[in-house]
Protein backbone atom coordinates (compact mmCIF):
# COMPACT_ATOMS: atom_id res chain seq x y z
CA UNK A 1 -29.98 3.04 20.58
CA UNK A 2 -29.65 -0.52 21.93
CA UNK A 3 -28.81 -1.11 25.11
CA UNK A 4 -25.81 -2.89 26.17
CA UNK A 5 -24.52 -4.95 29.37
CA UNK A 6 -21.12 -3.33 30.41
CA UNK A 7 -18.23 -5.27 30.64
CA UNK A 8 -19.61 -8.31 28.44
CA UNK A 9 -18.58 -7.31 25.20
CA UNK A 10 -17.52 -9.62 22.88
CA UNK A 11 -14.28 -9.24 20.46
CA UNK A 12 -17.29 -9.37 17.63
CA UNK A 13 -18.91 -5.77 18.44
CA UNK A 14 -19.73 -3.51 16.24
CA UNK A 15 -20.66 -0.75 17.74
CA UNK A 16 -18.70 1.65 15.22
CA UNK A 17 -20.36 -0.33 12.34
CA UNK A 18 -23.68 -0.28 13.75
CA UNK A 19 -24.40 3.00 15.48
CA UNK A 20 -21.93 5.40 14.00
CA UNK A 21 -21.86 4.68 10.40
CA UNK A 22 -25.62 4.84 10.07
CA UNK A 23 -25.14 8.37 10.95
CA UNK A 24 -23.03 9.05 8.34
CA UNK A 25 -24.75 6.72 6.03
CA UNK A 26 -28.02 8.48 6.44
CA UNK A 27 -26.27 11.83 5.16
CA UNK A 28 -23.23 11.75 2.54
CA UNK A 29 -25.42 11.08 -0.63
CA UNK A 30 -26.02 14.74 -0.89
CA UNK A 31 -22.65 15.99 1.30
CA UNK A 32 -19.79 14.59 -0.59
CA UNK A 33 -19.13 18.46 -2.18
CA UNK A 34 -19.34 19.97 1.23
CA UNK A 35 -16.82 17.15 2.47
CA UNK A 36 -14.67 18.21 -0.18
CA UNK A 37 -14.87 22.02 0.19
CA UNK A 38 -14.00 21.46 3.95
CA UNK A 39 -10.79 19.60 3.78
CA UNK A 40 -10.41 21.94 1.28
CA UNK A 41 -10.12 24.80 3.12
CA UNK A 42 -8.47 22.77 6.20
CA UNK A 43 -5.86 22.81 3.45
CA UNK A 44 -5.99 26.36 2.78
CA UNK A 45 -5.67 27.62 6.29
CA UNK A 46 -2.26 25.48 6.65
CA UNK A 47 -1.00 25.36 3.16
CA UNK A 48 2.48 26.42 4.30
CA UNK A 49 2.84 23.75 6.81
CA UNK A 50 1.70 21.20 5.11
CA UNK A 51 3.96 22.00 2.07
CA UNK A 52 7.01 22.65 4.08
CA UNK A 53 10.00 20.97 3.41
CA UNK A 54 10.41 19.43 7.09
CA UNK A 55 8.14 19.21 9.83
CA UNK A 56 8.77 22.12 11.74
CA UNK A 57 5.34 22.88 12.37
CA UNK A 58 2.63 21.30 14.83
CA UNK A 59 -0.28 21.78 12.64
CA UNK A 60 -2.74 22.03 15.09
CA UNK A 61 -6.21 20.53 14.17
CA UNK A 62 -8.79 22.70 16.06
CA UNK A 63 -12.17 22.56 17.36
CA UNK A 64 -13.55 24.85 14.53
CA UNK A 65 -12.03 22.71 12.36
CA UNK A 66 -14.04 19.03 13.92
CA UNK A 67 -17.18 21.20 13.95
CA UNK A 68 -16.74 22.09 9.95
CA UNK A 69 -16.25 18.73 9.31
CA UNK A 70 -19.67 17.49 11.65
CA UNK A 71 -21.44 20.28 10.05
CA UNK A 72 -20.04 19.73 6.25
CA UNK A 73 -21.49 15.77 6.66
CA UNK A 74 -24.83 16.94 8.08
CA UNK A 75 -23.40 14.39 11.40
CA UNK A 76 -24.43 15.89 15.32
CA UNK A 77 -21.27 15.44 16.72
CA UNK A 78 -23.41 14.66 19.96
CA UNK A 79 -24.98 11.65 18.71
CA UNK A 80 -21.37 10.32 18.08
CA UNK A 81 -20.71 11.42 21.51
CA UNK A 82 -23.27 9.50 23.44
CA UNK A 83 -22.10 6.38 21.36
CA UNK A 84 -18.55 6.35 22.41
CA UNK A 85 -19.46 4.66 26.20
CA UNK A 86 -20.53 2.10 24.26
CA UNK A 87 -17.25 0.83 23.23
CA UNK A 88 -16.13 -2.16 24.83
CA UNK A 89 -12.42 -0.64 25.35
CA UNK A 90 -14.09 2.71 26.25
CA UNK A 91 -13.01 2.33 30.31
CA UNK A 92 -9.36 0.52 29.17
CA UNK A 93 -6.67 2.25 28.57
CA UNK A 94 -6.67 3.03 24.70
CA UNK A 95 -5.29 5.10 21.78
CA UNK A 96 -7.24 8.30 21.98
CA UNK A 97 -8.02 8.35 18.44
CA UNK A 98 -9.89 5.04 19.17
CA UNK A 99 -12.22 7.23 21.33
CA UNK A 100 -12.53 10.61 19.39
CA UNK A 101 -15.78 11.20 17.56
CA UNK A 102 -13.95 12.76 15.15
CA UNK A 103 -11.60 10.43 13.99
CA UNK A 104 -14.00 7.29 14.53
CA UNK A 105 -16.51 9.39 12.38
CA UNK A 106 -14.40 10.40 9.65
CA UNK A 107 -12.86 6.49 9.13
CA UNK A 108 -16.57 6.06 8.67
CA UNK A 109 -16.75 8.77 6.42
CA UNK A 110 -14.26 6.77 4.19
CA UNK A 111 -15.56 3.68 4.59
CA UNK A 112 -19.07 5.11 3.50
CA UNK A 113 -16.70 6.34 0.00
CA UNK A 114 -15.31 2.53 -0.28
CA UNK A 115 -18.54 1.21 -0.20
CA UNK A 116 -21.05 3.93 -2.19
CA UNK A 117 -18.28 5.95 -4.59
CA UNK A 118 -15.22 3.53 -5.49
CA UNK A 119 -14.66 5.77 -8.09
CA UNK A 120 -14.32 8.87 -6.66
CA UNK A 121 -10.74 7.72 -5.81
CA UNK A 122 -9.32 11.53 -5.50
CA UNK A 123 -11.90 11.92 -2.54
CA UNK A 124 -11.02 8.84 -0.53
CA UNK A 125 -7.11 9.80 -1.37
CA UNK A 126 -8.15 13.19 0.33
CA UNK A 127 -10.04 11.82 2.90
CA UNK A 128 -7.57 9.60 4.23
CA UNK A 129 -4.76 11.99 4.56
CA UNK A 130 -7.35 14.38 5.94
CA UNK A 131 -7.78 12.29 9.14
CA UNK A 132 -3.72 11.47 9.32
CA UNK A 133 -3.44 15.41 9.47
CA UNK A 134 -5.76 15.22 12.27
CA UNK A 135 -5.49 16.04 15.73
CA UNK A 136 -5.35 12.64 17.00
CA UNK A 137 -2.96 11.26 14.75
CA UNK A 138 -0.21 13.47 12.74
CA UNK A 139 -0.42 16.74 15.44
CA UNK A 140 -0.57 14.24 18.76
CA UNK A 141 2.67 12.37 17.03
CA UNK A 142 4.21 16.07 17.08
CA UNK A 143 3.86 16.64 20.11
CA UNK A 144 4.67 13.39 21.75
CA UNK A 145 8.20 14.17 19.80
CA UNK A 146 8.45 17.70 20.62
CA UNK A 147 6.72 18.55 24.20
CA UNK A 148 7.86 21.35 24.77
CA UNK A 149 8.72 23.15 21.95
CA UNK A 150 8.73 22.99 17.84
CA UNK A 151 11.66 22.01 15.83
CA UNK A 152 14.48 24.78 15.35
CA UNK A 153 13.80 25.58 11.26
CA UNK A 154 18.10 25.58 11.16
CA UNK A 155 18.68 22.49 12.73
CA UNK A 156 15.68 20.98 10.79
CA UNK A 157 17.31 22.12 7.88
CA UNK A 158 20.53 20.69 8.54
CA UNK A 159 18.53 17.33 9.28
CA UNK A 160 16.77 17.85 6.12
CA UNK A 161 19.87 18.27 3.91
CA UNK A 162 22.70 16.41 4.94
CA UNK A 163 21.24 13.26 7.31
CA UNK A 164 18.33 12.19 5.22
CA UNK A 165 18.89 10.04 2.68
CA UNK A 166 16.90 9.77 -1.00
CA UNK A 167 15.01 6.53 0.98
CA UNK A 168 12.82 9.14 3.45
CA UNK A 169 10.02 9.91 1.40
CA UNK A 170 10.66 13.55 2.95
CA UNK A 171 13.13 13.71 0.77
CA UNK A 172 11.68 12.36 -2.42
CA UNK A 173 8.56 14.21 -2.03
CA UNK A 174 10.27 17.47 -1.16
CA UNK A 175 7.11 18.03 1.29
CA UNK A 176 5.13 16.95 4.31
CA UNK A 177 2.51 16.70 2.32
CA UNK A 178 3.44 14.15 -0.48
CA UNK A 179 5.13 12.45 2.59
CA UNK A 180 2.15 11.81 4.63
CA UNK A 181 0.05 11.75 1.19
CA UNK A 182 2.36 7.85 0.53
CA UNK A 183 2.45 7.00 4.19
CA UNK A 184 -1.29 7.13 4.01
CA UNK A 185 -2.30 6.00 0.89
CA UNK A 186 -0.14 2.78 1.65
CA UNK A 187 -2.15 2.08 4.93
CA UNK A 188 -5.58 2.56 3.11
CA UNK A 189 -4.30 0.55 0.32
CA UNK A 190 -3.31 -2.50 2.65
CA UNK A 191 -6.61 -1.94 4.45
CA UNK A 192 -9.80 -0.61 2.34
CA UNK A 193 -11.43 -3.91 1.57
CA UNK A 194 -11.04 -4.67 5.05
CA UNK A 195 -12.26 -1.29 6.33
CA UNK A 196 -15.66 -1.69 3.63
CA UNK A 197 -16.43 -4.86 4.97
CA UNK A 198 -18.11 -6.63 7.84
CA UNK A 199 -15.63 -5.46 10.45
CA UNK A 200 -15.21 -5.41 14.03
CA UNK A 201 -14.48 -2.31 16.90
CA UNK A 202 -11.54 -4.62 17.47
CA UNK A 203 -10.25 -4.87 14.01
CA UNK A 204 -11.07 -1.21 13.65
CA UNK A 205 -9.26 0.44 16.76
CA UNK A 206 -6.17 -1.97 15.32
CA UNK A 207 -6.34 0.11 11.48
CA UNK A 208 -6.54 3.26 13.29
CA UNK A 209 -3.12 2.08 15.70
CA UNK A 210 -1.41 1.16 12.14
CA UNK A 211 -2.01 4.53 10.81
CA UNK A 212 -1.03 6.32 13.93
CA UNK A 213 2.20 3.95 14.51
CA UNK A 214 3.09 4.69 10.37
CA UNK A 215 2.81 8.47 11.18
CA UNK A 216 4.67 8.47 14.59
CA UNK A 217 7.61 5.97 12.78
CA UNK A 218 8.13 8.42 10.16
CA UNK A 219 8.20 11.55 12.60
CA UNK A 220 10.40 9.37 15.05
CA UNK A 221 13.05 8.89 11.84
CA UNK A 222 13.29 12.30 11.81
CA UNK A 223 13.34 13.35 15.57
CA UNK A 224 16.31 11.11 15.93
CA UNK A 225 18.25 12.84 13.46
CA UNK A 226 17.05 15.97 14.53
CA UNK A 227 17.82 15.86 18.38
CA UNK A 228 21.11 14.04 17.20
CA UNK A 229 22.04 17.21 15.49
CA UNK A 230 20.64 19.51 17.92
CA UNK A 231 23.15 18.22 20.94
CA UNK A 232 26.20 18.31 18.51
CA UNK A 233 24.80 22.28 17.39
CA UNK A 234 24.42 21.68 13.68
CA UNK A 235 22.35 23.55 12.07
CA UNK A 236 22.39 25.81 8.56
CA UNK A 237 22.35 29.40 8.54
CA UNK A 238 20.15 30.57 5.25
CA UNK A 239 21.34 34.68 5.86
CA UNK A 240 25.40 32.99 5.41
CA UNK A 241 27.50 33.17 1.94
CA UNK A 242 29.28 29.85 2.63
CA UNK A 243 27.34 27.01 1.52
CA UNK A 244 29.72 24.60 2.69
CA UNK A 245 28.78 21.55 4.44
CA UNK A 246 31.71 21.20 6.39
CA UNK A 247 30.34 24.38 7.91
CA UNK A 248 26.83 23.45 8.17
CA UNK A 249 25.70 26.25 5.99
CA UNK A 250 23.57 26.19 2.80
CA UNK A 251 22.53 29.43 0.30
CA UNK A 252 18.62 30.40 1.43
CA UNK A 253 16.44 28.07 -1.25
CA UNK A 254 13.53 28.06 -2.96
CA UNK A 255 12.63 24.44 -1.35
CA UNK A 256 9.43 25.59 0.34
CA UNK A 257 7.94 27.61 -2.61
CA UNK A 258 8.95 24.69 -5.16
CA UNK A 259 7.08 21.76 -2.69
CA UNK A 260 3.72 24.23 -2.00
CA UNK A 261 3.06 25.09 -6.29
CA UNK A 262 4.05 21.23 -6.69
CA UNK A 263 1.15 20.07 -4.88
CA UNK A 264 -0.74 22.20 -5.58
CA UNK A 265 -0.45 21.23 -9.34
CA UNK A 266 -0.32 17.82 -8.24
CA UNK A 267 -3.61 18.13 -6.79
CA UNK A 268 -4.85 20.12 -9.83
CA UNK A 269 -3.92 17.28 -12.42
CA UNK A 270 -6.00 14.64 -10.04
CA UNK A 271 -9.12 16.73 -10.02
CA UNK A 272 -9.41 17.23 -13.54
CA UNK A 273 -9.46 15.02 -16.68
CA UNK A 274 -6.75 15.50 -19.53
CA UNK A 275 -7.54 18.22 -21.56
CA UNK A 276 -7.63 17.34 -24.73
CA UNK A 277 -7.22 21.28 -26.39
CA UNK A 278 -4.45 21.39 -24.34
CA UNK A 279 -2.95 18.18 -26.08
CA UNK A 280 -3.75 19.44 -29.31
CA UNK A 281 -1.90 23.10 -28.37
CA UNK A 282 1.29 21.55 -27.44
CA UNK A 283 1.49 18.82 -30.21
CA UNK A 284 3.71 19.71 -32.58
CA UNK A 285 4.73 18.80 -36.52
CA UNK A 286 4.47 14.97 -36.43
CA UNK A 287 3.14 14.58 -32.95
CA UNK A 288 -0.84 12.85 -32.24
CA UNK A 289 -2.87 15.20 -29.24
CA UNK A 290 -4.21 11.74 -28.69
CA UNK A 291 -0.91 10.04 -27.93
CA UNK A 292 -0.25 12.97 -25.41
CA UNK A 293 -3.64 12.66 -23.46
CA UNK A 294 -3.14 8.48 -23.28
CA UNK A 295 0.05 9.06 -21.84
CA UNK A 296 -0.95 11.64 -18.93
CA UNK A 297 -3.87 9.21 -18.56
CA UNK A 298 -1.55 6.35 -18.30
CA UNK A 299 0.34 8.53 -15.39
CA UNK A 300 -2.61 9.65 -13.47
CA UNK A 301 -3.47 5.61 -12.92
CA UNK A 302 0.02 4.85 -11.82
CA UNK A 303 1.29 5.39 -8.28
CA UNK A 304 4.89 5.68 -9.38
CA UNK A 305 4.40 7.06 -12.39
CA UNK A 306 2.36 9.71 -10.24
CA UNK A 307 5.73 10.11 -8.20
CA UNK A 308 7.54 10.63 -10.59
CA UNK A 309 4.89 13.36 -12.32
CA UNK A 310 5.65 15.19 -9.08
CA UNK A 311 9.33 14.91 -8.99
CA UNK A 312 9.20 16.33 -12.87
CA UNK A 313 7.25 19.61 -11.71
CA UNK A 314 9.25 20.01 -8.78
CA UNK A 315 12.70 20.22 -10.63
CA UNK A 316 11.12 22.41 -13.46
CA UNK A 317 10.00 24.92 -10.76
CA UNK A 318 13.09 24.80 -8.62
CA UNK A 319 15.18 24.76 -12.03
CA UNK A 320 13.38 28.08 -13.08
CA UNK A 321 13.58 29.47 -9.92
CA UNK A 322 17.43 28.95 -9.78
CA UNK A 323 17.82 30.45 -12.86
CA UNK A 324 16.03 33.30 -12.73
CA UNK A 325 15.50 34.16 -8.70
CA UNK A 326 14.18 37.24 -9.03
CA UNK A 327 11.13 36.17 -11.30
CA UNK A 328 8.71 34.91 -8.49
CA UNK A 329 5.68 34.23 -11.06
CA UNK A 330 6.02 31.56 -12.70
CA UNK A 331 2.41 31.18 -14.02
CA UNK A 332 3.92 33.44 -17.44
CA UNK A 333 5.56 32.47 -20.43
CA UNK A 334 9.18 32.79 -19.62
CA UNK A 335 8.21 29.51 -17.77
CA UNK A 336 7.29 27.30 -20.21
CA UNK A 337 9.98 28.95 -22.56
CA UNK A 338 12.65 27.77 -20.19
CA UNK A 339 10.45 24.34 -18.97
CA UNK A 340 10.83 22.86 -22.65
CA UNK A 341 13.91 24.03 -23.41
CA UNK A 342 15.85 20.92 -24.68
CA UNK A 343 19.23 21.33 -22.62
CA UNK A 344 21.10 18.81 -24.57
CA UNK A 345 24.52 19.06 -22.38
CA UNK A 346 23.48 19.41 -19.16
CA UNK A 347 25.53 17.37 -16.37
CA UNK A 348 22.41 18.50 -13.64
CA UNK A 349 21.48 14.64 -12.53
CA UNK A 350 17.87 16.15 -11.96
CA UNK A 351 17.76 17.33 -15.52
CA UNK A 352 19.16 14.16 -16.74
CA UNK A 353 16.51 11.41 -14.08
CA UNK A 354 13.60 14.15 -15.78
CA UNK A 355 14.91 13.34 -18.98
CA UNK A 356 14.69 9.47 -18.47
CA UNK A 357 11.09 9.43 -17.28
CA UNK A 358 9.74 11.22 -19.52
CA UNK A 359 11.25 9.23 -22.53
CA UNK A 360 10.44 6.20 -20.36
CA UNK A 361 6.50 7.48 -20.50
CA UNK A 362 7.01 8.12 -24.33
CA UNK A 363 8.08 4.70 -25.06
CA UNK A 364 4.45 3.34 -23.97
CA UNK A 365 3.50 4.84 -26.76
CA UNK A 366 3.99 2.67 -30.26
CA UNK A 367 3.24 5.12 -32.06
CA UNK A 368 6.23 6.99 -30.51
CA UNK A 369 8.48 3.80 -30.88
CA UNK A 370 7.86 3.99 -34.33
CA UNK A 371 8.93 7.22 -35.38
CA UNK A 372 12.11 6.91 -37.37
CA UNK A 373 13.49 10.91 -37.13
CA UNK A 374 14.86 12.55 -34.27
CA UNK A 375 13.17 15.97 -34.93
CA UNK A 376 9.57 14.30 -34.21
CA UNK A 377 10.33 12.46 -31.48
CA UNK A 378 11.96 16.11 -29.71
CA UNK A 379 8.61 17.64 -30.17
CA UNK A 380 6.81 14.43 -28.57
CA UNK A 381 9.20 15.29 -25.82
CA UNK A 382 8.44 18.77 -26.03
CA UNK A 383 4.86 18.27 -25.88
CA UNK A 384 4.43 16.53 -22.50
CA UNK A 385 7.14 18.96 -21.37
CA UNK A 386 4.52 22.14 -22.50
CA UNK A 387 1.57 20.13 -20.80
CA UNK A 388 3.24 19.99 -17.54
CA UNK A 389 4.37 23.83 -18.05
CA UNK A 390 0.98 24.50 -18.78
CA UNK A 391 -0.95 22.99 -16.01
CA UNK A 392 1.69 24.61 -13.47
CA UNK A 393 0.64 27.66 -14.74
CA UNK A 394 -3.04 27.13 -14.74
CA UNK A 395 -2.45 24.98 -11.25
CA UNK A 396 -1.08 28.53 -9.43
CA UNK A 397 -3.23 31.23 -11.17
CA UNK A 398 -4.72 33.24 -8.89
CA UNK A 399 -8.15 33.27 -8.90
């Protein structure tokens, strides 16, 4: 390691570039899998936090958890360690994800993706929200909000339903998760090509503060509301009958279930390619399987197309589970049965927006704009409806 002068460092250093990224570097060739599998289960330990509905939760990021992610990269934590004194802001008063081996390590994890495996976009996606999950960032923005205590799940709720507006992406996501998931992927949008380039500890420590002040704005949104509704005692009581807002009450929901097997499909449609017997199973009279697969294709390359794919499943599931509350499974066929069921006269403006997108995605398609009768152009619609059934199903099998 070289050795440096203290207190003569330069607003050029790279000392992040230059002694922890060779680490990583030397390593993720043969570890991207094992990268994978970890945040993996990261995800599986918390699943129900990070699909909640609200952030009630502090989602702690633990020590076993930094030493499966050292030990799924092949990195000795300790090396990173003895490089952190090293820093030129290491003795000022800084963001403590500046200084944590864990977070410095994994932005070089992402940067190593950027720069060696561009197209492995679903594994930078991942990546990134990995580390705003992190300890440093999304659970130390928790706690700063909520010292002493976590968020009351009734007053949340009330928060949640009746002081959020369509604008939070809490609320068009329908989960922490595909909250974070945009917050995120809009910082490392703004910032990859910076972040694979010839960059500074400066420019560096300033990326990680725009990621950390993105997570603590969005949590701060919501504290307001929260503590704003926790002095004037609202809250919602799931066990009451009155479902009244005037008496801050709403029926117990499916809201939590719903978000949790919508991301889960979510994430299940980005890690695998369009299946092409799939297209051919749904098509019906009149319909091309080929047509089908360009348009999911089409989707799963389009960031608002993608939110929308996710708004779609979550109204089928919380649709089905509405209608038939006692059927908790909904990996059988009374799902899809009641997924592409046409529903010509509904007034349900979720029905109605699902409706519009999907013949919005159909009319991509020429060969769709084409068709003359109404009968073919219902089973087009059908058919994407049936994919979508179908990968829900296949999404949430237990396996």
């Amino acid at each position: 390691m070289a050795t440096r002068t203290p207190k003569k460092y330069l607003i050029e250093d790279q000392v992040i570039v230059d002694e922890i990224y060779p680490l990583v570097d030397a390593t993720m060739g043969k570890r991207t899998s094992n990268l994978k599998s970890c945040i993996e289960r990261f995800v599986h330990k918390r699943h129900d936090s990070l699909y909640d509905y609200a952030p009630v939760d502090r989602i702690y990021f633990k020590k076993a958890d930094v030493d499966d992610f050292f030990k799924s990269i092949d990195v000795n934590e300790k090396e990173v360690t003895a490089v952190l004194p090293n820093l030129y802001y290491w003795n000022a008063s800084e963001l403590q994800a500046c200084k944590d081996e864990f977070s410095l390590t994994c932005l070089m994890t992402i940067r190593w993706l950027l720069k060696n495996k561009p197209n492995e976009k679903n594994l930078i996606e991942l990546t990134t929200i990995y580390l705003a999950f992190s300890g440093k960032f999304y659970a130390s923005c928790h706690y700063n909000l909520w010292r002493h205590y976590t968020p009351m799940r009734e007053v949340m709720d009330y928060v949640v339903n009746y002081m959020l507006s369509q604008k939070f992406d809490l609320v068009k996501t329908k989960s922490l998760w595909g909250a974070i998931k945009n917050l995120s992927l809009t910082w490392l949008d703004k910032y990859k090509d910076e972040l694979a380039g010839d960059i500074t500890d400066e420019r560096i420590a300033y990326l990680i503060h725009q990621l950390h002040n993105r997570i603590l704005a969005f949590l701060t949104n919501i504290a307001n509301n929260y503590y704003e509704a926790y002095e004037d005692k609202r809250y919602i009581n799931a066990e009451s009958d009155n479902y009244g807002q005037d008496n801050y009450r709403v029926a117990n929901n499916n809201s939590t279930v719903a978000a949790a097997i919508t991301e889960k499909t979510m994430i299940y449609f980005a890690n695998t390619q369009i299946n092409i017997s799939i297209c051919y199973s749904v098509s019906g009279s009149g319909v091309d399987p080929y047509d089908v697969k360009a348009i999911f294709e089409t989707i799963l390359n389009d960031n608002k197309k993608l939110d929308d794919l996710r708004f779609i499943i979550n109204i089928l599931i919380t649709d089905f589970c509405n209608r038939y509350p006692d059927v908790k499974d909904i990996t059988g066929p009374k799902f899809i049965a009641h997924s592409i069921s046409m529903k010509p006269n509904t007034k349900d403006k979720n029905i109605i927006e699902l409706k519009n997108i999907i013949l919005g995605w159909l009319n991509t398609s020429d060969r769709y704009k084409s068709i003359k009768t109404q009968a073919t152009k219902n089973n087009y619609f059908k058919a994407i409806l049936s994919y979508i059934a179908l990968i829900v199903n296949m999404a949430n099998k237990d396996k």
